[in-house]
Structures are given as C-alpha cells and as structure tokens.
C-alpha atoms as a PDB file:
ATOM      1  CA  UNK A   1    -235.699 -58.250-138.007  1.00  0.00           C
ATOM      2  CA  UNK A   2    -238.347 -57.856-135.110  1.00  0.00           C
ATOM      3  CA  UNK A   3    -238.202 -56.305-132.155  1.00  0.00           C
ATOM      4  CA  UNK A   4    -237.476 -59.076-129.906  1.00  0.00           C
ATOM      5  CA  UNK A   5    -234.573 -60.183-132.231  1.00  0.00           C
ATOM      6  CA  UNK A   6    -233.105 -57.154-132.297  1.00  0.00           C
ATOM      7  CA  UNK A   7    -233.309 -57.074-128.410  1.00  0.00           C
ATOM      8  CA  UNK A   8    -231.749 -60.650-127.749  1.00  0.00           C
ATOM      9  CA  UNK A   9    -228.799 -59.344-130.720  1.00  0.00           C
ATOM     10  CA  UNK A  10    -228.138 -55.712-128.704  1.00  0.00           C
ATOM     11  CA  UNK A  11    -228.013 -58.202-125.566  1.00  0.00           C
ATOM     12  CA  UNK A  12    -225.748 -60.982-127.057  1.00  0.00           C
ATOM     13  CA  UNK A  13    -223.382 -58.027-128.004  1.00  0.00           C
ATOM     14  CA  UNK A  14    -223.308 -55.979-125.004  1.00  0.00           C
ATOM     15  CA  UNK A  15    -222.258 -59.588-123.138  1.00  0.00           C
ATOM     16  CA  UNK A  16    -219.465 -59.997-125.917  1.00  0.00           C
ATOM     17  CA  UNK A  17    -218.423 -56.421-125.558  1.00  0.00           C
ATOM     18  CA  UNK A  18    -218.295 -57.039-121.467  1.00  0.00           C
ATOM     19  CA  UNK A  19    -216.258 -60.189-122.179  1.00  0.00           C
ATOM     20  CA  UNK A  20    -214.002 -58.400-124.695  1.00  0.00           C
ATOM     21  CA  UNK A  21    -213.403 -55.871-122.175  1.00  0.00           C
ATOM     22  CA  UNK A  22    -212.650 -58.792-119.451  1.00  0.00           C
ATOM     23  CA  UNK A  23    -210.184 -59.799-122.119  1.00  0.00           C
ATOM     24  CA  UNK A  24    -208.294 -56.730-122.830  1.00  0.00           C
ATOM     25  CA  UNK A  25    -208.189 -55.636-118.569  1.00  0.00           C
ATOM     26  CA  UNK A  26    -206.631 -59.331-118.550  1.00  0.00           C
ATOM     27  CA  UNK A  27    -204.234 -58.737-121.492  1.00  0.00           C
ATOM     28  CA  UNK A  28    -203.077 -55.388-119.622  1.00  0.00           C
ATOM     29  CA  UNK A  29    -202.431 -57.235-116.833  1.00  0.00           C
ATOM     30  CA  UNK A  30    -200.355 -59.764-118.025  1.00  0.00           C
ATOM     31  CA  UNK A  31    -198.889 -57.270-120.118  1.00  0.00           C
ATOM     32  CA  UNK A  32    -197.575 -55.064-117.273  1.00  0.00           C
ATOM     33  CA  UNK A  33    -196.582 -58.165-115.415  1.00  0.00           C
ATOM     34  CA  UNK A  34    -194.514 -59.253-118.281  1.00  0.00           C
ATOM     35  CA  UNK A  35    -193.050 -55.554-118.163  1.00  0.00           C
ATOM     36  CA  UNK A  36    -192.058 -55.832-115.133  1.00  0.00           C
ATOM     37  CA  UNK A  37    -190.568 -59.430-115.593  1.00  0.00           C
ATOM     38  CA  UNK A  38    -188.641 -58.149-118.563  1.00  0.00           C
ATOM     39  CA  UNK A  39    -187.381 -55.309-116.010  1.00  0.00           C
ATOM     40  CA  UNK A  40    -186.209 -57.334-113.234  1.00  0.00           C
ATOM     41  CA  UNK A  41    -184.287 -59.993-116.153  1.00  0.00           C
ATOM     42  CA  UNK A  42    -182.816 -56.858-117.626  1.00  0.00           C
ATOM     43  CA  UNK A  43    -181.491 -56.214-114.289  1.00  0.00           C
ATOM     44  CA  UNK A  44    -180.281 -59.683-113.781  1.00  0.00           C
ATOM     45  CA  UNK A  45    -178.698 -59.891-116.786  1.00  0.00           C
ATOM     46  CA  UNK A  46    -176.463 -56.550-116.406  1.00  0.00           C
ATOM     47  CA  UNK A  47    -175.639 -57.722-112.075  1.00  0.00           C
ATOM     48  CA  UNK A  48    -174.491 -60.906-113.220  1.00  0.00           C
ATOM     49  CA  UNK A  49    -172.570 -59.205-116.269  1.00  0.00           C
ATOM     50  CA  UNK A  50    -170.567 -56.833-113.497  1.00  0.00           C
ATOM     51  CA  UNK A  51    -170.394 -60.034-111.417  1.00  0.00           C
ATOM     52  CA  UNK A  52    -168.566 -61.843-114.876  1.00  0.00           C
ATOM     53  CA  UNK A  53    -166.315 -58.739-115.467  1.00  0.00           C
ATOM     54  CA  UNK A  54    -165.049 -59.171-111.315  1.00  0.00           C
ATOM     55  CA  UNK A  55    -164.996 -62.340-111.674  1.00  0.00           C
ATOM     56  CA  UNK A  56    -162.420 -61.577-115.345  1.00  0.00           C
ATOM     57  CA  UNK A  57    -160.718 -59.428-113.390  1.00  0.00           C
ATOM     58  CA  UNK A  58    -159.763 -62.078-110.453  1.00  0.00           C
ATOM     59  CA  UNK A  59    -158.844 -64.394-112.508  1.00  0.00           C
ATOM     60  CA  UNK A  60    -156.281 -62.163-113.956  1.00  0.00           C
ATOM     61  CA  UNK A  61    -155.147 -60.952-111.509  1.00  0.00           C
ATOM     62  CA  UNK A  62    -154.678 -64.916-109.967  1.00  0.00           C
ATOM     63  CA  UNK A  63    -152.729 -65.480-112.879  1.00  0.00           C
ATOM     64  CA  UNK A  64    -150.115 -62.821-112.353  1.00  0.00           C
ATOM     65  CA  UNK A  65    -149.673 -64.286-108.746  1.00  0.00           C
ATOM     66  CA  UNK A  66    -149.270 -67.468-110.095  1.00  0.00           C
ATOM     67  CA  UNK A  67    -146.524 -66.253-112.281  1.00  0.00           C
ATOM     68  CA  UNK A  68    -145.139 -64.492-109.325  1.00  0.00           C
ATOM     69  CA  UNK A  69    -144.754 -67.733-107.624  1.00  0.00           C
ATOM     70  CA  UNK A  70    -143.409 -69.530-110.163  1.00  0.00           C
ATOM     71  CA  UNK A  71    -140.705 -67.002-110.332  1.00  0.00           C
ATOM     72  CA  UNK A  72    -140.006 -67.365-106.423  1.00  0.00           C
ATOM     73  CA  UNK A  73    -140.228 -71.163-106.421  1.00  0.00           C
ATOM     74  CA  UNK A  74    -137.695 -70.948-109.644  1.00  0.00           C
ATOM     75  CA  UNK A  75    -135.316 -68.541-107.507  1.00  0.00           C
ATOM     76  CA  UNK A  76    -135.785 -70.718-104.465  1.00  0.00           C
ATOM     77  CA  UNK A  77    -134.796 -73.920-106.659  1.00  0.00           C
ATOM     78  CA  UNK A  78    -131.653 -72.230-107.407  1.00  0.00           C
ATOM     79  CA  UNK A  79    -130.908 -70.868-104.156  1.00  0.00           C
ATOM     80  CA  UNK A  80    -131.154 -74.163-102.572  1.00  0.00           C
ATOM     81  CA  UNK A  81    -129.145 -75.980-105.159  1.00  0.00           C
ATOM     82  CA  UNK A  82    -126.497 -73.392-104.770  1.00  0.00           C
ATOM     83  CA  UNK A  83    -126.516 -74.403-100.714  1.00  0.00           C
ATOM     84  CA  UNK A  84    -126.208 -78.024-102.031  1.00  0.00           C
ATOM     85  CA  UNK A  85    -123.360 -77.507-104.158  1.00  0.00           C
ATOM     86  CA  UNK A  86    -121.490 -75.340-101.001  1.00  0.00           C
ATOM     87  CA  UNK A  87    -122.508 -78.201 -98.947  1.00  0.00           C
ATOM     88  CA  UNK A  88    -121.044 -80.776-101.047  1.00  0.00           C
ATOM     89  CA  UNK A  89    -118.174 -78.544-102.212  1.00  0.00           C
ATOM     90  CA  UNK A  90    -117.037 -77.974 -98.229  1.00  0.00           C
ATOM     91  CA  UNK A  91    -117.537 -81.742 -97.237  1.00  0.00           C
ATOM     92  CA  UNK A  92    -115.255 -82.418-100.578  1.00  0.00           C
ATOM     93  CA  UNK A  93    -112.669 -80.103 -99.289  1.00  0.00           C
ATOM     94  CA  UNK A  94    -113.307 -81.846 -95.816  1.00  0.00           C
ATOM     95  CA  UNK A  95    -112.844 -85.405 -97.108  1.00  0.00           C
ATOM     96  CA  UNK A  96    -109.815 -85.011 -99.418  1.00  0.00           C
ATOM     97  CA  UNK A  97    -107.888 -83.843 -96.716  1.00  0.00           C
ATOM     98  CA  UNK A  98    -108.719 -87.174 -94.525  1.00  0.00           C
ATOM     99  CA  UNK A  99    -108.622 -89.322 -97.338  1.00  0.00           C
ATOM    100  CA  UNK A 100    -105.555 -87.828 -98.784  1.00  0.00           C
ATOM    101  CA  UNK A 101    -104.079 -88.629 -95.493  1.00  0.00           C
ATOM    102  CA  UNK A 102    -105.734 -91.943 -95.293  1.00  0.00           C
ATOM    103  CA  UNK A 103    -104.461 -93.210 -98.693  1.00  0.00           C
ATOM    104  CA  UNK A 104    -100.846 -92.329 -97.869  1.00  0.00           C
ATOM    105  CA  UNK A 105    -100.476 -93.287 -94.671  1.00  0.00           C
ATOM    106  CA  UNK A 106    -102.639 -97.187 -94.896  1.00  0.00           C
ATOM    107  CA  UNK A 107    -101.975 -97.687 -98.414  1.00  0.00           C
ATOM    108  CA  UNK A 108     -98.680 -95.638 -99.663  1.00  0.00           C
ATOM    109  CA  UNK A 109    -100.045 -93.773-102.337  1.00  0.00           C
END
C-alpha cells in the first residue's frame, strides 16, 4: 500500500469514526428522550390508575344511594297507599251512612 493510499484510508476512517460518533451522540439523545417519555407515561399510567380506583369507588358508593332510594321510594309507596286506603275507608264509612239512609227512606229497603 503506498503512502498516499494509506493517507486517503487513515482519512476515509477518521470521517467514518466522526460520523459514527455523530451517530452514537444522536442515539443518546433519542435515548434519553425516550427515557424521559417512558417516565412521564409511567406517570400517566399510575394518575389515571388512582383516577380509575376514585372513579370505582364513586360508583359504589352511587350504588348504595341508589339502593337507599329505592328503599325510601318503596316505604313512600306504602305510606301513601296506606293514606289511600284511610281515605277510601273514611269516605266508605261517610257514604254508607247517607246511602243507608237514602235506600230506606226513597226506596224501602
């Protein structure tokens, strides 16, 4: 190999060496980028699992209060048909009086 071959090979690898060098101060980069992507997902991923386990917990406790009302309403059902049957049992007692009357005096019975 002569001289000036041996020259232009030293030179072609000192340029490959600078671009492998470009290469790996590029792949560090994007390496700690990625790092810190993977950090700030990791993150994510465990705020919106707190956020799931409130949101669990809500929902829970919106079903108890659901069952809560259902027991009211149910109560309130029978409270207000009780009314109703008072209601209809005074107007009864009210009526059979009149009508007792009515039936004896217009029609003899």
């Amino acid at each position: 190999m002569s001289t000036v071959e041996l020259k232009q090979f030293i030179e072609s690898t000192a340029i490959s060496q600078r671009e492998t060098d470009r290469i790996v101060k590029e792949t560090a980069l994007q390496m700690k980028e990625t790092d810190r992507k993977m950090k700030e997902t990791d993150r994510i991923v465990k705020e919106t699992a707190l956020q799931m386990k409130e949101t669990d917990r809500k929902m829970q406790e919106t079903a108890l209060q659901m069952k809560e009302t259902d027991r009211k309403l149910k109560e309130l059902g029978k409270q207000i048909g009780g009314l109703g049957n008072k209601f209809g049992a005074f107007a009864e007692g009210l009526a059979f009086s009149s009508i007792e009357r009515i039936l004896r005096a217009d029609f003899g019975m």
